[in-house]
Protein backbone atom coordinates (compact mmCIF):
# COMPACT_ATOMS: atom_id res chain seq x y z
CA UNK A 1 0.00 0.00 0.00
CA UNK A 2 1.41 3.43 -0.67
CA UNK A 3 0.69 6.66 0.47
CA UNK A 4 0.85 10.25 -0.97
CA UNK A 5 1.88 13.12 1.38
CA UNK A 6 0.57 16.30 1.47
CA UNK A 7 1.59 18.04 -1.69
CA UNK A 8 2.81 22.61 -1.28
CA UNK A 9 1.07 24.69 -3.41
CA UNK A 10 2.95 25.30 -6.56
CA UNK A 11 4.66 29.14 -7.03
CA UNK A 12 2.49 30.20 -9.71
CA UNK A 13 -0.43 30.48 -7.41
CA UNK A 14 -2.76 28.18 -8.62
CA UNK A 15 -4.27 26.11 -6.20
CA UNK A 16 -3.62 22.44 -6.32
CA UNK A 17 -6.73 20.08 -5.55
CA UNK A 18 -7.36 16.36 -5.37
CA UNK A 19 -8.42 14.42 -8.30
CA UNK A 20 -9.03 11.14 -8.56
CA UNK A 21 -6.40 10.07 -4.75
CA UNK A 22 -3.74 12.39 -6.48
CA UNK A 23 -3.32 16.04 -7.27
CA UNK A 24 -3.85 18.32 -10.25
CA UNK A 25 -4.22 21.78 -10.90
CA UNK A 26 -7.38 22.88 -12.12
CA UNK A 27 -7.36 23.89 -16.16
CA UNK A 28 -3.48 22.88 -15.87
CA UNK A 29 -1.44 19.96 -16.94
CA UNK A 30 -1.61 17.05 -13.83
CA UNK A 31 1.84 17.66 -12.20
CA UNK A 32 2.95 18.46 -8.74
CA UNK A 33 5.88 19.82 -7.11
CA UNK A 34 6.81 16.96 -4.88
CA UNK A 35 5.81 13.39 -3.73
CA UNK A 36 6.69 11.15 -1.14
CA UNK A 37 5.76 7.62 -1.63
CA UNK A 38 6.43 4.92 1.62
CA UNK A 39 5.51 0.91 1.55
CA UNK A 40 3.02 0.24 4.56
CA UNK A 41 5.74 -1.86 6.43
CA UNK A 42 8.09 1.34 6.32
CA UNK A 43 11.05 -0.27 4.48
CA UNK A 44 11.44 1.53 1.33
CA UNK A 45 10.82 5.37 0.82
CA UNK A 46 11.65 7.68 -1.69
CA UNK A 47 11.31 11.16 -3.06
CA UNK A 48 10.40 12.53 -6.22
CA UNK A 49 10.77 16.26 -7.49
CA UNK A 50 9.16 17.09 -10.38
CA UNK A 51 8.42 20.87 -11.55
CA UNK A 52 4.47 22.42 -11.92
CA UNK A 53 3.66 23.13 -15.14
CA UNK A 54 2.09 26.93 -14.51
CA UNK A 55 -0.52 28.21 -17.56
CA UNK A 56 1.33 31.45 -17.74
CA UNK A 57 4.85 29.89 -18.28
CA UNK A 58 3.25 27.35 -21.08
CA UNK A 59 1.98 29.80 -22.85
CA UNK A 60 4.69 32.33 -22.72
CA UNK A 61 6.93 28.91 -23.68
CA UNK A 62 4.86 27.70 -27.09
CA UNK A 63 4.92 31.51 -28.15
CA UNK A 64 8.58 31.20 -29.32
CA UNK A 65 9.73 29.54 -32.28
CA UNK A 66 12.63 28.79 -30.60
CA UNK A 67 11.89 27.14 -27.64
CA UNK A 68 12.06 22.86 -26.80
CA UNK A 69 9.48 20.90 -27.40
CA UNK A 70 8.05 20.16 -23.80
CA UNK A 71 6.86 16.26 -23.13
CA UNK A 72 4.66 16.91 -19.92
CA UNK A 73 3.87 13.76 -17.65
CA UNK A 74 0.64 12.84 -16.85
CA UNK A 75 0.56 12.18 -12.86
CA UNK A 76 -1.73 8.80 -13.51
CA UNK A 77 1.60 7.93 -15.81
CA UNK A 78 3.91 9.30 -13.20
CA UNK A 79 2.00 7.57 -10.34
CA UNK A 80 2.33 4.46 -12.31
CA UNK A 81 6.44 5.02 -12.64
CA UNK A 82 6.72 6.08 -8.75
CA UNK A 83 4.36 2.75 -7.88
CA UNK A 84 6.58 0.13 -9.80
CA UNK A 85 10.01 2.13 -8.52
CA UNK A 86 9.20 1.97 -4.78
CA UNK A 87 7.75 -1.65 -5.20
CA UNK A 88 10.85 -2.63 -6.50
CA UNK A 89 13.15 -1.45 -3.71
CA UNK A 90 10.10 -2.62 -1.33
CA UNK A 91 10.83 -6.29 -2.77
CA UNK A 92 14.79 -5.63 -2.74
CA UNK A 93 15.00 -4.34 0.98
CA UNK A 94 12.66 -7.42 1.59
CA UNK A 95 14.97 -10.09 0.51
CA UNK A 96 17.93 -8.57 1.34
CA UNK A 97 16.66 -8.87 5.14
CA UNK A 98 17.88 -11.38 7.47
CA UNK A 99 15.76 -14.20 9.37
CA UNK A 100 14.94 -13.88 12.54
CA UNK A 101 16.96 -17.01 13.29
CA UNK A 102 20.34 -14.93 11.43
CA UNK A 103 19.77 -11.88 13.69
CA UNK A 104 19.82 -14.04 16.82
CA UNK A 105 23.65 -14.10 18.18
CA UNK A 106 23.14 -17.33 20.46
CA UNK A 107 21.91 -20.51 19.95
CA UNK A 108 21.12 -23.51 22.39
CA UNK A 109 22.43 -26.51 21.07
CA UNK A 110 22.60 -30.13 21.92
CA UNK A 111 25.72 -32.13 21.68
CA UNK A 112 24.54 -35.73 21.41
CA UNK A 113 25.58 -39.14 20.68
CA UNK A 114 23.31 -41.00 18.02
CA UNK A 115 21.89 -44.75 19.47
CA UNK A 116 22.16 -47.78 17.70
CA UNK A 117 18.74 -49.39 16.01
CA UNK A 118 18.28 -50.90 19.35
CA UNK A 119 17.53 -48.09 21.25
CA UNK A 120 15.79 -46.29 18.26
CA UNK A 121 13.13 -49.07 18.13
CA UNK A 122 12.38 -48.56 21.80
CA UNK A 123 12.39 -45.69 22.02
CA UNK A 124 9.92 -45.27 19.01
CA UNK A 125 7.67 -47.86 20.58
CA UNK A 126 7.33 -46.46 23.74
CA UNK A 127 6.83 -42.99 21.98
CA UNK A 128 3.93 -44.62 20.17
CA UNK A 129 2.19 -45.82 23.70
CA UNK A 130 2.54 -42.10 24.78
CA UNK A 131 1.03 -40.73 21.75
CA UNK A 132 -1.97 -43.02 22.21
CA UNK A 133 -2.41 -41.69 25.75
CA UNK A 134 -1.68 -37.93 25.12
CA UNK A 135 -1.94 -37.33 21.46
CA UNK A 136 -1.69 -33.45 22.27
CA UNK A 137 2.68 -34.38 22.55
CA UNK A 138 5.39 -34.85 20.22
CA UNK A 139 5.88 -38.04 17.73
CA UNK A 140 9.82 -39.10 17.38
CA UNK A 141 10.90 -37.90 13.40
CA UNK A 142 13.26 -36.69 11.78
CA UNK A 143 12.69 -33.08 13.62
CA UNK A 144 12.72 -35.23 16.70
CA UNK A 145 15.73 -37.05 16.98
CA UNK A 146 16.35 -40.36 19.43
CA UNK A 147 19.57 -38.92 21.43
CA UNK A 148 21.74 -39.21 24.45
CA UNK A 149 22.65 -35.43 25.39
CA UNK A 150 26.47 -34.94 26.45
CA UNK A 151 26.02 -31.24 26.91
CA UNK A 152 23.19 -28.53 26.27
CA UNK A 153 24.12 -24.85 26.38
CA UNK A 154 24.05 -21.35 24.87
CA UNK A 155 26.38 -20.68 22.52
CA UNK A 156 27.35 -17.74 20.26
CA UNK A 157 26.14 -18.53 16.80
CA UNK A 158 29.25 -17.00 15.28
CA UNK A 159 31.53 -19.61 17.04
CA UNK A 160 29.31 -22.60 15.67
CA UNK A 161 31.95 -23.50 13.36
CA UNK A 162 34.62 -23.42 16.10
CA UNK A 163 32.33 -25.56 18.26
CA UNK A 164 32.19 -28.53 15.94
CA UNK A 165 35.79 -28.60 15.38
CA UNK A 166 36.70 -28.50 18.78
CA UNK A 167 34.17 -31.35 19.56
CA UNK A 168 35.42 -33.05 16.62
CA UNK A 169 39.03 -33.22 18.05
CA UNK A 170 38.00 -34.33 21.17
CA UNK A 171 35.62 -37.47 19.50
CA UNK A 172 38.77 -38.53 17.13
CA UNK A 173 40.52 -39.76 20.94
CA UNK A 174 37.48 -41.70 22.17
CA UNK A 175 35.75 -44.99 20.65
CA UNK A 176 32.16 -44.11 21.51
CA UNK A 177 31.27 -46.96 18.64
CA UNK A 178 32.81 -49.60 21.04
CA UNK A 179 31.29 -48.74 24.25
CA UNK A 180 28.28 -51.02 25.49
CA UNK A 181 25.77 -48.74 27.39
CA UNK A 182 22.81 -49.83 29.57
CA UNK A 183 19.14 -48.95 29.94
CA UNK A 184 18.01 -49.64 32.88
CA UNK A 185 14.69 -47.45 33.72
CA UNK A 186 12.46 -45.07 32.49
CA UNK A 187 12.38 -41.49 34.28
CA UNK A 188 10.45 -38.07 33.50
CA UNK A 189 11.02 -34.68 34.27
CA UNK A 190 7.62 -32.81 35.31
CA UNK A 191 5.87 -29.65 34.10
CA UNK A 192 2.57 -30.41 35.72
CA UNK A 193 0.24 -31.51 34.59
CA UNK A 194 2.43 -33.34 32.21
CA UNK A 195 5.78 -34.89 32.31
CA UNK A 196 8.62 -35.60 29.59
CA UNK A 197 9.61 -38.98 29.77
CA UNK A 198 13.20 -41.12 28.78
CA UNK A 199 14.83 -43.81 29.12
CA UNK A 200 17.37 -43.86 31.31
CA UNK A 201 21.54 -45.16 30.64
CA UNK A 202 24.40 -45.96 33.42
CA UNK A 203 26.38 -43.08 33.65
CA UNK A 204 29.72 -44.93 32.80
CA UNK A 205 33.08 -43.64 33.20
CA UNK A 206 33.33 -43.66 29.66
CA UNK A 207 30.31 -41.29 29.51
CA UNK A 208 31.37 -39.33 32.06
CA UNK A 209 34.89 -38.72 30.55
CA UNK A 210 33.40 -37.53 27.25
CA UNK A 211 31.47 -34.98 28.91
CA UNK A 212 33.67 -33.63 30.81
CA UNK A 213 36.29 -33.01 27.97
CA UNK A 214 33.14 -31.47 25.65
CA UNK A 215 32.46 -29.19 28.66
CA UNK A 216 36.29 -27.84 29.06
CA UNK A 217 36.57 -27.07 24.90
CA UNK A 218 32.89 -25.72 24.49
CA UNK A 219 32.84 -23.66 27.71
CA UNK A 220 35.01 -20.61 25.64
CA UNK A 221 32.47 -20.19 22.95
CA UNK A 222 28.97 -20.25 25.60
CA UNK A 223 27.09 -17.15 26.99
CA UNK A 224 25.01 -17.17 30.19
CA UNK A 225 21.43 -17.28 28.91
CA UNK A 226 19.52 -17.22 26.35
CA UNK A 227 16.04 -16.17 24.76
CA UNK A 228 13.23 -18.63 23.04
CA UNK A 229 14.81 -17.16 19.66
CA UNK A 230 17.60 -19.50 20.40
CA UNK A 231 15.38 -22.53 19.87
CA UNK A 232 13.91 -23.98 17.22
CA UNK A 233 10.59 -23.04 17.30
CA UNK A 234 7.41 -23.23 14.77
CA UNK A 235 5.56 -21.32 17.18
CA UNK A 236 7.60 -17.92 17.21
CA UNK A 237 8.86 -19.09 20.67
CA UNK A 238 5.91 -19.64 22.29
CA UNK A 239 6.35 -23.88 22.51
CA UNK A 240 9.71 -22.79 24.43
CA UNK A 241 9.34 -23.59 27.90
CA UNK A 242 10.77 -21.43 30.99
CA UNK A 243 12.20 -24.76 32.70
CA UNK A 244 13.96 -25.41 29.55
CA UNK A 245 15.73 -21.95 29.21
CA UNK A 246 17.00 -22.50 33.05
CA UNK A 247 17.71 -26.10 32.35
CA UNK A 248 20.15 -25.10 29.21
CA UNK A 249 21.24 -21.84 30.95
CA UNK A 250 22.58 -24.35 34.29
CA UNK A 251 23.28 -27.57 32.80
CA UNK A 252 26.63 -28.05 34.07
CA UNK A 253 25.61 -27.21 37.22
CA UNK A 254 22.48 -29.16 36.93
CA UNK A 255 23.63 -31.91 34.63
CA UNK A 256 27.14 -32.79 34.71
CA UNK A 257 29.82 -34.63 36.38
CA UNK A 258 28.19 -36.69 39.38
CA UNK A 259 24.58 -35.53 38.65
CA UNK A 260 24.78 -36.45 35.17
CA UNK A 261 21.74 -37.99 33.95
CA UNK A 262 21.89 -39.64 30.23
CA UNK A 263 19.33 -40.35 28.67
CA UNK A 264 16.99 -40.99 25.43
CA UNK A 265 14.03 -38.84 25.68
CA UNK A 266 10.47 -40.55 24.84
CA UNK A 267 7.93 -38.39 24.62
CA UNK A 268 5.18 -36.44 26.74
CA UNK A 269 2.35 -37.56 29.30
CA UNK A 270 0.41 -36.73 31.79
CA UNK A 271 2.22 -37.51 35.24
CA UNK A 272 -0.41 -39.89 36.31
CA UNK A 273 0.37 -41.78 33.26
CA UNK A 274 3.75 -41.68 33.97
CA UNK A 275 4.04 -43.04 37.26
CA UNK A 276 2.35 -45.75 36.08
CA UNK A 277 4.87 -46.14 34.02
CA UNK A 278 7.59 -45.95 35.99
CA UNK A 279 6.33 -48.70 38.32
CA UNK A 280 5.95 -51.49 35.58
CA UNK A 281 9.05 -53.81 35.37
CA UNK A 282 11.31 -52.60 33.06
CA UNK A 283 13.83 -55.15 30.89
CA UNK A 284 16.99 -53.86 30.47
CA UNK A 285 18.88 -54.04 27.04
CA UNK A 286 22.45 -52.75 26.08
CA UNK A 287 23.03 -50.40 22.86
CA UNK A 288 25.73 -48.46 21.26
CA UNK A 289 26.34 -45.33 20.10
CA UNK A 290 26.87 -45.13 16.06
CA UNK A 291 27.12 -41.45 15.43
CA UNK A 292 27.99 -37.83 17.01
CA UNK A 293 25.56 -34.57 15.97
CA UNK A 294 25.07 -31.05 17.25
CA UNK A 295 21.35 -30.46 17.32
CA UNK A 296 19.76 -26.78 17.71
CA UNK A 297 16.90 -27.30 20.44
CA UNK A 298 13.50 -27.32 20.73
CA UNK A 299 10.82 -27.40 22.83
CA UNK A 300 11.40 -29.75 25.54
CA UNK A 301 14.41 -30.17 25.07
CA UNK A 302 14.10 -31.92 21.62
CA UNK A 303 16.83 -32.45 19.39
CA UNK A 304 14.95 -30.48 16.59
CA UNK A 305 17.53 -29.34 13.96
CA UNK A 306 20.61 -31.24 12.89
CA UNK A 307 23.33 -28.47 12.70
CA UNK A 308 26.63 -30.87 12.04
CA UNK A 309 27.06 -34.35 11.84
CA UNK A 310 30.47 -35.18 14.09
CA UNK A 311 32.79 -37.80 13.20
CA UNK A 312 33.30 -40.83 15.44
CA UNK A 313 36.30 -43.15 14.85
CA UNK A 314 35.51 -46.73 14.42
């Protein structure tokens, strides 16, 4: 939508009136002396000077033999040029913009290790028995990765790049591949009146080793909090829970070292559901870890967005 400011009289002293949402002067050529034209969102504005065409001067002008040829331009054609301009720029300013996500400087991200098919099946079937019981939560996808979380923080999104190499380095002198974890339990971590649910894994000093070298190389690039823009979100932040920003924002505190809790998160329920979950017997199975990703987060904690794949040395 565009808009047409108020237009000063022109020097000749003829008054200028509307006609037809622009301006002419009456028994005169349609011209004006200046326009401003701005795009409703306020992104591209411009000014255009053109001269009034005054009766007296026209005259006086086609008198002599001697004198240019005039073209005069119609303000309906002139609107038309000014239109088309501004819209241009309008459309230029528009994709020149950055995304929200590009403006944000931090990001919370999720260094994870990737489970074997052995975990992912249980993990998808007990997923599929929470769905059926709270179909209001999240289905594991591919925007909801099976994980076991190392480390969760905020990071500056301009030292991304620096974070995956450093993590990187630190991968090539373990054997995650090799290591035979345990399940053992499910647990859930409440939001009443619903829960998120996982499957719990013995923290092992292999485990515990990893994290505590991802911690020491990461730590340099993180900042102390962060915002919902951080996450991945499909709901302009709103999904992004306040737990989860403290959570992130304290996870070595919280998370790490002898309070380390690893995991493979499940889905949601309601906590009555839950606890009747975690009182059934549960069969413990081993499974290994077969890749190495950082993952932007999401709500709950979700390993929404697959920002690197690491490398893990057979």
């Amino acid at each position: 939508m565009l808009f047409l400011d108020r237009l000063p009289q022109p020097p000749c002293g003829e008054k200028i009136r509307p006609l037809g949402g622009a301006y002419a002067k009456s028994g005169a050529p349609q011209s004006f002396t200046f326009v401003r034209i701005r795009t409703i969102a306020g992104i591209a504005q411009c000014a255009v000077t053109a001269s009034v065409v005054c009766p007296e001067r026209e005259r006086a002008t086609r008198k002599s033999p001697l004198a240019p040829k005039r073209k005069v331009l119609t303000m309906a054609k002139f609107a038309e040029w000014l239109a088309a301009l501004c819209l241009s720029w309008a459309i230029l300013f528009a994709y020149a913009a950055p995304s929200h996500a590009q403006q944000n400087p931090v990001t919370a991200i999720d260094i994870a290790l990737e489970p074997d098919a052995t975990m992912i099946k249980r993990a998808q079937a007990d997923n599929a028995r929470l769905l059926k019981a709270f179909p209001k939560g999240f289905a594991l996808d591919a925007t909801h990765h099976p994980h076991v979380t190392i480390l969760q923080q905020f990071v500056r999104a301009a030292d991304l790049e620096k974070v995956y190499a450093v993590v990187d380095k630190v991968l090539a002198d373990e054997k995650p591949t090799s290591w035979k974890l345990r399940a053992y339990k499910y647990y859930y971590i409440p939001s009443p009146p619903i829960g998120l649910a996982g499957i719990v894994v013995e923290p092992t000093p292999d485990l515990l080793r990893l994290q505590q070298k991802v911690i020491d190389v990461v730590v340099p690039f993180t900042v102390k909090t962060g915002t919902p823009a951080a996450f991945m979100s499909t709901e302009d932040g709103r999904d992004i829970q306040k737990f989860l920003l403290e959570y992130v924002a304290n996870f070595v505190k919280v998370a790490a070292g002898k309070r380390f809790n690893p995991h493979v998160t499940i889905g949601v329920g309601k906590i009555a559901y839950l606890k009747s979950m975690l009182a059934e017997p549960f069969e413990a199975f081993t499974f290994s870890p077969v890749g190495a990703s950082v993952y932007q987060l999401g709500s709950f904690g979700t390993a929404r967005k697959e920002l690197k794949a690491l490398t893990l040395t057979p």
